[in-house]
PDB file of N, CA and C in Angstrom:
ATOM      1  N   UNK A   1      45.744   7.006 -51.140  1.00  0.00           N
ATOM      2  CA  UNK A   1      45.538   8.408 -50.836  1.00  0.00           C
ATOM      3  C   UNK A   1      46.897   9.117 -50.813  1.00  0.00           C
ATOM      4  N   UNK A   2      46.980  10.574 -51.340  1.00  0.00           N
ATOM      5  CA  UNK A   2      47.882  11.339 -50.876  1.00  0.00           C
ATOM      6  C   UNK A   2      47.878  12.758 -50.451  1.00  0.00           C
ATOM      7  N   UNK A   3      48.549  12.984 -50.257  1.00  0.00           N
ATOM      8  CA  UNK A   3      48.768  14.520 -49.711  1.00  0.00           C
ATOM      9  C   UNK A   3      49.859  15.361 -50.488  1.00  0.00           C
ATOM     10  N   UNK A   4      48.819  16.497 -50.899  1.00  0.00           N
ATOM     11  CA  UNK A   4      49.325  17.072 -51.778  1.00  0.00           C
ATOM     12  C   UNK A   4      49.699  18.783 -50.476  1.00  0.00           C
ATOM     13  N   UNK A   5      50.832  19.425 -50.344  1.00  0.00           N
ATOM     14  CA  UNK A   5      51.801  20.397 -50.234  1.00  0.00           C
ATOM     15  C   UNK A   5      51.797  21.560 -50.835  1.00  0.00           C
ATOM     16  N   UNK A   6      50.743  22.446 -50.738  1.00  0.00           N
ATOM     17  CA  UNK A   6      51.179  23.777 -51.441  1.00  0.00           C
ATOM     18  C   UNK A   6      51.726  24.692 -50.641  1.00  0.00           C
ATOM     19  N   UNK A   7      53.152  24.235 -51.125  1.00  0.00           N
ATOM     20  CA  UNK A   7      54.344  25.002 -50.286  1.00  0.00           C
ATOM     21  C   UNK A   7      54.057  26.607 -50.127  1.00  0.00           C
ATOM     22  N   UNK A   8      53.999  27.475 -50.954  1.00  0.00           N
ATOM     23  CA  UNK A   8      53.896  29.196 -51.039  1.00  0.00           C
ATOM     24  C   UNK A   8      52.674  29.308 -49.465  1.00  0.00           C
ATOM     25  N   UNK A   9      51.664  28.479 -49.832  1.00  0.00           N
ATOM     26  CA  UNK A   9      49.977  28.806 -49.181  1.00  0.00           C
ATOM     27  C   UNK A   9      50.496  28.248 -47.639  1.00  0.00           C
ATOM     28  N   UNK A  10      51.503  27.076 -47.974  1.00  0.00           N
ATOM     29  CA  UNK A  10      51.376  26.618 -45.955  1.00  0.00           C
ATOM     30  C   UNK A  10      50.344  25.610 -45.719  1.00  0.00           C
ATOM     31  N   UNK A  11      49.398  25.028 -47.142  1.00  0.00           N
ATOM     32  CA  UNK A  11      48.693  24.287 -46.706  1.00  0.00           C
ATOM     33  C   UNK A  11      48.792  22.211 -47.664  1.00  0.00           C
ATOM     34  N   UNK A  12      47.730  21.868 -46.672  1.00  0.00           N
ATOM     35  CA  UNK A  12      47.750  20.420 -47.192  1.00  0.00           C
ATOM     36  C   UNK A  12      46.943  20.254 -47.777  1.00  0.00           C
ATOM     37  N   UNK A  13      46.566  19.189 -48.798  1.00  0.00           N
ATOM     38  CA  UNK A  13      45.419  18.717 -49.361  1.00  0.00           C
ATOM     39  C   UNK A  13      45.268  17.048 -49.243  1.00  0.00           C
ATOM     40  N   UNK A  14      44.205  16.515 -48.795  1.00  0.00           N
ATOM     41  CA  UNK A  14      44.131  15.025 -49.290  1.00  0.00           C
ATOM     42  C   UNK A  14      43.577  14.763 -50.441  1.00  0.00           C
ATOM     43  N   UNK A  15      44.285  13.894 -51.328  1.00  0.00           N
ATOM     44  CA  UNK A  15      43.760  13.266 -52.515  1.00  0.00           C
ATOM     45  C   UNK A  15      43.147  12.055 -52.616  1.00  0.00           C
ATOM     46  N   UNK A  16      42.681  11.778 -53.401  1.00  0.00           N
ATOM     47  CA  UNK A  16      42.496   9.993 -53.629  1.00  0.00           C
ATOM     48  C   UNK A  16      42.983   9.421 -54.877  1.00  0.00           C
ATOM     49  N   UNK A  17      43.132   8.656 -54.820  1.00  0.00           N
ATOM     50  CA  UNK A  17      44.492   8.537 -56.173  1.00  0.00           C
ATOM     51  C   UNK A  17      43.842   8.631 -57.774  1.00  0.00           C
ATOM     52  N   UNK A  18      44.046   9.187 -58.391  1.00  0.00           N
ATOM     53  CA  UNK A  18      43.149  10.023 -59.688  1.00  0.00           C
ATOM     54  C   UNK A  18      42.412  11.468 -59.742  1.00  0.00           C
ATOM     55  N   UNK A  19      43.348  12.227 -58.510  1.00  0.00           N
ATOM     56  CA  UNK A  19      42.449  13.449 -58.881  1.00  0.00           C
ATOM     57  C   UNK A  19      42.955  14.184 -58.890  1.00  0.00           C
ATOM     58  N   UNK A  20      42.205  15.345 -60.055  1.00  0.00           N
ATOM     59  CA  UNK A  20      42.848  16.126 -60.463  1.00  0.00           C
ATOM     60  C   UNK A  20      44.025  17.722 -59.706  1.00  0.00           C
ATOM     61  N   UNK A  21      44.984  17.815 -60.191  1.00  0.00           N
ATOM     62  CA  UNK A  21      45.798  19.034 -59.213  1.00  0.00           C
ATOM     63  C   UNK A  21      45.099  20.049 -59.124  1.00  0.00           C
ATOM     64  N   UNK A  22      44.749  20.727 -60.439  1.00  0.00           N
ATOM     65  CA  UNK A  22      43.490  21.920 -60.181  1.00  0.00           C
ATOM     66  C   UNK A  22      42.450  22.123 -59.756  1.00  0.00           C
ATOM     67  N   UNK A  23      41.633  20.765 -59.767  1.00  0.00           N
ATOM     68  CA  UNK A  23      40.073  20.750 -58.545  1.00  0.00           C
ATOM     69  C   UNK A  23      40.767  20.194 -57.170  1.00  0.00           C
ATOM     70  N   UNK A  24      41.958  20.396 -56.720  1.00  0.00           N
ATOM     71  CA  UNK A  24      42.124  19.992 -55.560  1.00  0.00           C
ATOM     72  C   UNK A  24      42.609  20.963 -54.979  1.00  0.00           C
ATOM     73  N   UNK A  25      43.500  22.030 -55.634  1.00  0.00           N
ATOM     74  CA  UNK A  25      43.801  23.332 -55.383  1.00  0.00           C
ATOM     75  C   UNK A  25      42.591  24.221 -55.228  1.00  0.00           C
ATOM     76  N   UNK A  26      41.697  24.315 -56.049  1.00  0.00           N
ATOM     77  CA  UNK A  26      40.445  24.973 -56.103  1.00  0.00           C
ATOM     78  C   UNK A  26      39.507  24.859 -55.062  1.00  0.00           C
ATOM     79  N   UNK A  27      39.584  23.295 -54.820  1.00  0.00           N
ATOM     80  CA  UNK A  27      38.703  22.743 -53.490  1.00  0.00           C
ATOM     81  C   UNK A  27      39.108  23.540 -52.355  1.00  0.00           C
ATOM     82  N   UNK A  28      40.802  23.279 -52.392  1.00  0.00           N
ATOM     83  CA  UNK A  28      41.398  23.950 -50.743  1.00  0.00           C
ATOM     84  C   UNK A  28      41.635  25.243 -50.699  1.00  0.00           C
ATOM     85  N   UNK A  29      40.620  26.452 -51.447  1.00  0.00           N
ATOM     86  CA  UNK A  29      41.005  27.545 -51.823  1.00  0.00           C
ATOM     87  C   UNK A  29      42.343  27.980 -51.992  1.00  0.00           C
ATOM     88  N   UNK A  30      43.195  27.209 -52.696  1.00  0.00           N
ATOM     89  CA  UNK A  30      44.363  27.763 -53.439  1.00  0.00           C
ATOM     90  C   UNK A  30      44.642  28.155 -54.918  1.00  0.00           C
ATOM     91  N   UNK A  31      44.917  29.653 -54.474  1.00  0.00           N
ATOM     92  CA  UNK A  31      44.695  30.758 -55.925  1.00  0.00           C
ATOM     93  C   UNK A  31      45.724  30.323 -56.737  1.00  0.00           C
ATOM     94  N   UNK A  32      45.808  29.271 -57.878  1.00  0.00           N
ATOM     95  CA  UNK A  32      46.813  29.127 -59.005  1.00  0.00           C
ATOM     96  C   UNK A  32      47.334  30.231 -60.486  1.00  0.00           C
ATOM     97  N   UNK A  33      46.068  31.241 -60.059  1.00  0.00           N
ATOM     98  CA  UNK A  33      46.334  32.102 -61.693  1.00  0.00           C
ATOM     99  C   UNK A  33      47.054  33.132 -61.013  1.00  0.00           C
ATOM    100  N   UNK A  34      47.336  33.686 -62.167  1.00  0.00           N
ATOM    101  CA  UNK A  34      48.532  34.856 -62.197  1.00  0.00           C
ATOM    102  C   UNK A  34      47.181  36.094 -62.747  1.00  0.00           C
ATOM    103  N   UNK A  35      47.017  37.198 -62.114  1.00  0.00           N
ATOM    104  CA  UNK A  35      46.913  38.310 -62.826  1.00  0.00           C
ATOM    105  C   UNK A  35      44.892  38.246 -63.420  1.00  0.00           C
ATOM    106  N   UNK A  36      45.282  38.592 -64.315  1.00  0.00           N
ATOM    107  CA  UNK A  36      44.231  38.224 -65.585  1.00  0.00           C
ATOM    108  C   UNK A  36      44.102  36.903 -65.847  1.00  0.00           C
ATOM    109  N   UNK A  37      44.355  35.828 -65.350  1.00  0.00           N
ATOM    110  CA  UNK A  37      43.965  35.033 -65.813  1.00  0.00           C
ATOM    111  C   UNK A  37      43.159  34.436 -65.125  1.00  0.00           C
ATOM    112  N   UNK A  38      43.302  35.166 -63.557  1.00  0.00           N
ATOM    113  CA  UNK A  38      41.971  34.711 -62.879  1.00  0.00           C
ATOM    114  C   UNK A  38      40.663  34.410 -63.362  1.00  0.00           C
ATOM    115  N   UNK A  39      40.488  35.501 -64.705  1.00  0.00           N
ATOM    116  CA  UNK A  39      39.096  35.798 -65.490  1.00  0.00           C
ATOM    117  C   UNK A  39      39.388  35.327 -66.342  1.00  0.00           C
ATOM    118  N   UNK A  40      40.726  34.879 -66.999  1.00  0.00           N
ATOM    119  CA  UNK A  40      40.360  34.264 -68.937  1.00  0.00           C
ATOM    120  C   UNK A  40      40.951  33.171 -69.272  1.00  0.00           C
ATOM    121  N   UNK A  41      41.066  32.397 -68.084  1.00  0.00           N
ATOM    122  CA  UNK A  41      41.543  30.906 -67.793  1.00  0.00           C
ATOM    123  C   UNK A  41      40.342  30.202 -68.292  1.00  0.00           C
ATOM    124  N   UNK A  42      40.568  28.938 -68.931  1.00  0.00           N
ATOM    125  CA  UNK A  42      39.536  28.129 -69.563  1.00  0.00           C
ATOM    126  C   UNK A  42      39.058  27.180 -69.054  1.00  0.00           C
ATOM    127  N   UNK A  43      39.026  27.391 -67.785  1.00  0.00           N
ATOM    128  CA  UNK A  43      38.605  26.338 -66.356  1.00  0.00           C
ATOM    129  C   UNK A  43      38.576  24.847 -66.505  1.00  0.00           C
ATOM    130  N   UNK A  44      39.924  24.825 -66.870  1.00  0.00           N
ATOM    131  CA  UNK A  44      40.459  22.945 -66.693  1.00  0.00           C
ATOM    132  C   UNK A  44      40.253  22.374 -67.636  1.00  0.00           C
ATOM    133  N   UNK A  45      40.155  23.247 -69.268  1.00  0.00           N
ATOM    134  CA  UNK A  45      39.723  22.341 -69.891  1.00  0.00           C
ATOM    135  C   UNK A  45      41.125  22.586 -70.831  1.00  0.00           C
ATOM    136  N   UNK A  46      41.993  22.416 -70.263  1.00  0.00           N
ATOM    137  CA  UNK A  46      43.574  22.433 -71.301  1.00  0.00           C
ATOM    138  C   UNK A  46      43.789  23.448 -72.076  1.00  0.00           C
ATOM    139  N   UNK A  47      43.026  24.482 -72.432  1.00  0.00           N
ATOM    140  CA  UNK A  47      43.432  25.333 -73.296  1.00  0.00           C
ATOM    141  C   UNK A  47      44.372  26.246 -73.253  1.00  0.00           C
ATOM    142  N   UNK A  48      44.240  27.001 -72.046  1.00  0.00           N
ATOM    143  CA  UNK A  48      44.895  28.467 -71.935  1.00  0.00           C
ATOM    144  C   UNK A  48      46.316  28.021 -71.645  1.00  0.00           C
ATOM    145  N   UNK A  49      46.496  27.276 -70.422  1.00  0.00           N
ATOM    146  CA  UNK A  49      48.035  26.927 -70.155  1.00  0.00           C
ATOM    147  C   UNK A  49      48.609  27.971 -69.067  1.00  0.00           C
ATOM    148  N   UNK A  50      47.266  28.390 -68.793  1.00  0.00           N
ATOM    149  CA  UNK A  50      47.505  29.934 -67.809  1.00  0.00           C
ATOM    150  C   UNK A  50      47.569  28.994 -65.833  1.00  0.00           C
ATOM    151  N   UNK A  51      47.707  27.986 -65.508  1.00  0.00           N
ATOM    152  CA  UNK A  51      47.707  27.382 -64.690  1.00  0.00           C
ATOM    153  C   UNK A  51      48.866  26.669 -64.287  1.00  0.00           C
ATOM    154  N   UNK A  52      50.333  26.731 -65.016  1.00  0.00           N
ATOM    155  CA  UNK A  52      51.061  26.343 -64.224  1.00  0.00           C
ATOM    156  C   UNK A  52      51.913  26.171 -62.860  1.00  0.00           C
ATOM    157  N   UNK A  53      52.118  25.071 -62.666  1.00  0.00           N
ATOM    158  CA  UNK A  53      52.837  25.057 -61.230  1.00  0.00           C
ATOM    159  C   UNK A  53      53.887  24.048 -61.709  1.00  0.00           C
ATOM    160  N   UNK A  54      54.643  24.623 -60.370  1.00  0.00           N
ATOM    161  CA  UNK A  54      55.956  23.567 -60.105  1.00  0.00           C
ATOM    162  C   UNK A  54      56.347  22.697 -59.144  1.00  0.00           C
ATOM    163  N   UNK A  55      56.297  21.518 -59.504  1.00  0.00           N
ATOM    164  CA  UNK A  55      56.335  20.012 -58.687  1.00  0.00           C
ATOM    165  C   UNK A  55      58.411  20.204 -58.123  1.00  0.00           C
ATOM    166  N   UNK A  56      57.965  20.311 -56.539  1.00  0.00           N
ATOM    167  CA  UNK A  56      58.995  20.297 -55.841  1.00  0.00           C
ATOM    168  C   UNK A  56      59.342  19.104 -55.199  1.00  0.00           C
ATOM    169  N   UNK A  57      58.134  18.469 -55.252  1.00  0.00           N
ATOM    170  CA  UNK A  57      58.622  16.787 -54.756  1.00  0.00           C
ATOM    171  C   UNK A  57      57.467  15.830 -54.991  1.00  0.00           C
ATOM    172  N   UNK A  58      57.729  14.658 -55.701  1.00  0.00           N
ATOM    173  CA  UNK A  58      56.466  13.783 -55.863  1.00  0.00           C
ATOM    174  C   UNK A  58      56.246  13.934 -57.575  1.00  0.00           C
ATOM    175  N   UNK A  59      57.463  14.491 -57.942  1.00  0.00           N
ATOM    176  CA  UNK A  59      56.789  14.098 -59.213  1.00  0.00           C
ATOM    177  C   UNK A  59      56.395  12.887 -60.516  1.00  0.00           C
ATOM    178  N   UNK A  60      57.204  12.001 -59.384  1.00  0.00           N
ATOM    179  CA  UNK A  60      57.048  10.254 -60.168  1.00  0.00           C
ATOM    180  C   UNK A  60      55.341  10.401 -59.301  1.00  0.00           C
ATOM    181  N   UNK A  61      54.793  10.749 -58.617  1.00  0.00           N
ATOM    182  CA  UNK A  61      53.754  10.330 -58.587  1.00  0.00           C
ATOM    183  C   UNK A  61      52.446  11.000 -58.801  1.00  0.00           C
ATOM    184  N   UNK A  62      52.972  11.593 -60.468  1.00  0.00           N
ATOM    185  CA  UNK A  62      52.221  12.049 -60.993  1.00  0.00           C
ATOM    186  C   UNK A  62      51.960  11.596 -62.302  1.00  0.00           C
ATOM    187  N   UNK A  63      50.121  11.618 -63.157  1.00  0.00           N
ATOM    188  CA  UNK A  63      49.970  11.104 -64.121  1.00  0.00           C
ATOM    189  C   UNK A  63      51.496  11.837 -64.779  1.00  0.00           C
ATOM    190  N   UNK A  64      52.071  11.054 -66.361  1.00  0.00           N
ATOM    191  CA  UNK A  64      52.706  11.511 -67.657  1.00  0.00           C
ATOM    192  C   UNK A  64      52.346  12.886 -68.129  1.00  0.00           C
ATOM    193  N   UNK A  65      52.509  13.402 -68.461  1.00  0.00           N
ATOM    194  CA  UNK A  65      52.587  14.737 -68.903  1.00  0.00           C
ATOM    195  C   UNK A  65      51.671  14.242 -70.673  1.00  0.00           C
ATOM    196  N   UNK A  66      50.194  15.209 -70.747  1.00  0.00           N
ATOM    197  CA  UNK A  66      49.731  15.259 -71.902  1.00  0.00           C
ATOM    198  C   UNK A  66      50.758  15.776 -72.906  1.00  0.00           C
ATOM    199  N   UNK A  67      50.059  15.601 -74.461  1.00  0.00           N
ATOM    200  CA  UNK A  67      50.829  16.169 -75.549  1.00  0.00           C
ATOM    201  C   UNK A  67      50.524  17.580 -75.597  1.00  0.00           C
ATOM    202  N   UNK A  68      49.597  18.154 -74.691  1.00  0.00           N
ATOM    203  CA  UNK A  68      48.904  19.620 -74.887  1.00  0.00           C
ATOM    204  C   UNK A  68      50.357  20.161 -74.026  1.00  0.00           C
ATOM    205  N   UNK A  69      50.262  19.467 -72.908  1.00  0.00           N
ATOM    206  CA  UNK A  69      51.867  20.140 -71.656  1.00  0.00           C
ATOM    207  C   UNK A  69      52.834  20.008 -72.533  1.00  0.00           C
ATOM    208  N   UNK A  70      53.341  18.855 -73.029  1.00  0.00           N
ATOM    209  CA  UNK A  70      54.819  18.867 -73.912  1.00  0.00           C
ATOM    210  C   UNK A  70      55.058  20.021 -74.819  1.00  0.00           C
ATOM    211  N   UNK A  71      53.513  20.499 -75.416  1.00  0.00           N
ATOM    212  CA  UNK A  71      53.540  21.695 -76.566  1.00  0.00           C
ATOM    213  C   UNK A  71      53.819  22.864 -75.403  1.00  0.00           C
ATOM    214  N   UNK A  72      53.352  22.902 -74.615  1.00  0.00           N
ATOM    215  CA  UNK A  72      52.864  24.375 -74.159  1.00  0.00           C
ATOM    216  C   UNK A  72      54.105  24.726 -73.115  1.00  0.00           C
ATOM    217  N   UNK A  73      54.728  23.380 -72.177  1.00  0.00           N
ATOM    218  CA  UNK A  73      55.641  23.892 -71.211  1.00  0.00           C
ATOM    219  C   UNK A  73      56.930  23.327 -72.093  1.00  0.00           C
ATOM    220  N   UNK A  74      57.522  23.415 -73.262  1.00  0.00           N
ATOM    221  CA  UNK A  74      58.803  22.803 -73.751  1.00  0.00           C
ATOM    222  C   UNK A  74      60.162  23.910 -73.729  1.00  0.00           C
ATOM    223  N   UNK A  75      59.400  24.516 -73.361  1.00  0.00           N
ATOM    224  CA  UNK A  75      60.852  25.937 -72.873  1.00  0.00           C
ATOM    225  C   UNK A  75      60.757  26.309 -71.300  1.00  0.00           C
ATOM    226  N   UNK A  76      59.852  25.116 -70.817  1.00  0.00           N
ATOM    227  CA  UNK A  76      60.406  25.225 -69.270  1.00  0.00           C
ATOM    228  C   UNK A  76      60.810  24.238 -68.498  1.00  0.00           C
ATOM    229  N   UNK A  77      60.908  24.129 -67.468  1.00  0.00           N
ATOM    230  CA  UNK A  77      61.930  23.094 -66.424  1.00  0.00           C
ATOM    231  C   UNK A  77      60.693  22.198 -66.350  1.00  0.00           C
ATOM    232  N   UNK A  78      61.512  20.793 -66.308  1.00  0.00           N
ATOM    233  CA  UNK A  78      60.531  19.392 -66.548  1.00  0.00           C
ATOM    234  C   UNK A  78      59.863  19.282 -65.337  1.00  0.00           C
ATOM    235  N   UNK A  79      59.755  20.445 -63.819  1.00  0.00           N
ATOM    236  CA  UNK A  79      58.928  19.560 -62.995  1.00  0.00           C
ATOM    237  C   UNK A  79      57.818  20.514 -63.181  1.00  0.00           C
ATOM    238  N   UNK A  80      57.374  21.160 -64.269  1.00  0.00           N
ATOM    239  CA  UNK A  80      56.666  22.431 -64.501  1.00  0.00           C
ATOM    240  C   UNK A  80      55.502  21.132 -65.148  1.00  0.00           C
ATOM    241  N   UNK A  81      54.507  21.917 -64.309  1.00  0.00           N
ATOM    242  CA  UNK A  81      53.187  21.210 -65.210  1.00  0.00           C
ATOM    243  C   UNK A  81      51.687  22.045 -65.221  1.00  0.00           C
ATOM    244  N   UNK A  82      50.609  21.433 -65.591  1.00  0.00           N
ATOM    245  CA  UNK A  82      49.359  22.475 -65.598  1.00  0.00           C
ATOM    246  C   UNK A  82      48.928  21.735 -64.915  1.00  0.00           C
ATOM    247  N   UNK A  83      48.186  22.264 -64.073  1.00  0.00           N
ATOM    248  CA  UNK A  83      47.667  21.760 -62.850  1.00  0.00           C
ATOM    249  C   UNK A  83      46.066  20.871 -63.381  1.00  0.00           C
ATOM    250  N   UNK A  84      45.728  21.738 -64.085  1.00  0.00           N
ATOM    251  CA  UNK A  84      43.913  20.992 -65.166  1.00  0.00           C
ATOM    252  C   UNK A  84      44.908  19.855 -65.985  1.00  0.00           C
ATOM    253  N   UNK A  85      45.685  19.138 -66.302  1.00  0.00           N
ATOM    254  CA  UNK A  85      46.322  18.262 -66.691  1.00  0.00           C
ATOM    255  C   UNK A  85      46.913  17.194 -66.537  1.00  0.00           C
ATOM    256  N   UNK A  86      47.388  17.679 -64.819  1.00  0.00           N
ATOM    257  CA  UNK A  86      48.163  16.872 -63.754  1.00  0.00           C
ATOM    258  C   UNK A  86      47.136  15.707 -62.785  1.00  0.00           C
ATOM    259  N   UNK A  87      46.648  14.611 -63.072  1.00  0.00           N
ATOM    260  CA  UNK A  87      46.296  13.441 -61.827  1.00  0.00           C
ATOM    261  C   UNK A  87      46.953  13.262 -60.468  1.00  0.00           C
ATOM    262  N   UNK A  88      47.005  13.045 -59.752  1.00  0.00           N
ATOM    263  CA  UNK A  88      47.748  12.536 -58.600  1.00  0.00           C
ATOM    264  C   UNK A  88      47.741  11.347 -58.564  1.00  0.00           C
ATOM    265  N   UNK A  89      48.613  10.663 -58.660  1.00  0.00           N
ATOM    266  CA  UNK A  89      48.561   9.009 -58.003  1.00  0.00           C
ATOM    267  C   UNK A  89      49.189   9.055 -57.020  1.00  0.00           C
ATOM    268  N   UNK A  90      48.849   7.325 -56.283  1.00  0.00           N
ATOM    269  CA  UNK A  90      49.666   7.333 -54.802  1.00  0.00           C
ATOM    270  C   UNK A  90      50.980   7.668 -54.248  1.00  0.00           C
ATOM    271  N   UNK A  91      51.003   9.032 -53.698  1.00  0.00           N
ATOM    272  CA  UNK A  91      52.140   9.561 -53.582  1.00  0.00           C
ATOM    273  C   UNK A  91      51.968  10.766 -53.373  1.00  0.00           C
ATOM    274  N   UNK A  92      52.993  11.229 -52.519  1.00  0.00           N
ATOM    275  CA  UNK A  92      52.992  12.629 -51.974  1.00  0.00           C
ATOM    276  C   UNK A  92      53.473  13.523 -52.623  1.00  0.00           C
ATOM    277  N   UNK A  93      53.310  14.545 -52.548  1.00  0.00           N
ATOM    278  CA  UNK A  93      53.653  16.087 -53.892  1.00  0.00           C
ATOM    279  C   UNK A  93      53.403  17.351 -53.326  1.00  0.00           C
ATOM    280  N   UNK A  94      54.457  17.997 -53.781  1.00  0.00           N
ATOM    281  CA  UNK A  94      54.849  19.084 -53.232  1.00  0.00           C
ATOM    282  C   UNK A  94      54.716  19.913 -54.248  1.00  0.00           C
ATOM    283  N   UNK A  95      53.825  21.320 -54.335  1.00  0.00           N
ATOM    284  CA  UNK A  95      53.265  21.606 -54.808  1.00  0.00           C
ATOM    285  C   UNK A  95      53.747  23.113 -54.866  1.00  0.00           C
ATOM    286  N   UNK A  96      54.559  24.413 -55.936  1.00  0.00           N
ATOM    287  CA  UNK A  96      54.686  25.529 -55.276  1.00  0.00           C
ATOM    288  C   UNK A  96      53.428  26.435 -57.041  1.00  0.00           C
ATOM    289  N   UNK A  97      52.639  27.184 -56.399  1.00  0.00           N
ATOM    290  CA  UNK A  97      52.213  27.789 -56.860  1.00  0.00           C
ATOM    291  C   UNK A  97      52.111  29.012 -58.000  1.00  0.00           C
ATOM    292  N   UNK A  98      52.562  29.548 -58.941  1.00  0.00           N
ATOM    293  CA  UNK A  98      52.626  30.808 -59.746  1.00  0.00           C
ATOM    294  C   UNK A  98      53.971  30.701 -59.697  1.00  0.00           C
ATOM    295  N   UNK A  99      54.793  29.872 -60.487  1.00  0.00           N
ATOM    296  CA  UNK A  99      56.092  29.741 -60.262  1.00  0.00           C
ATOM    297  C   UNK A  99      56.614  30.925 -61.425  1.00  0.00           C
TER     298      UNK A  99
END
């Protein structure tokens, strides 16, 4: 199990090791979209890329980064990931929101 940190919100989440960052944010009502994308986000299914966050701690204990993230975040800082993309494994993660 871990505990996932969404630093901005002030809150915790428990995980179990394989689950996903965006249904766990979603679960603990934490708002990840920016703007418009509240409405034209493609709800976890990798497309839009409108869901990033930034891993402030814990990021070895996170799944590898898909080939969809390498395309989509390659002009940003490596602890940048999409949350519909990101697993949790055992390990704690710190989590900041609409970076």
């Amino acid at each position: 199990m871990a505990t996932i940190t969404f630093v901005n919100e002030g809150k915790e989440a428990i995980a179990m090791d394989g689950a996903n960052l965006r249904m766990k944010a979603l679960e603990n009502n934490i708002d990840i979209y920016k703007f418009m994308a509240k409405l034209t986000n493609c709800n976890g299914y990798g497309q839009c890329a409108t869901c990033v966050v930034e891993i402030t701690e814990g990021l070895e204990n996170l799944s590898p980064k898909t080939s969809f993230e390498e395309k989509k975040l390659k002009n940003k800082p490596a602890n940048y990931r999409l949350a519909c993309q990101t697993l949790v494994n055992s390990g704690n993660v710190s989590v900041k929101t609409k970076p």
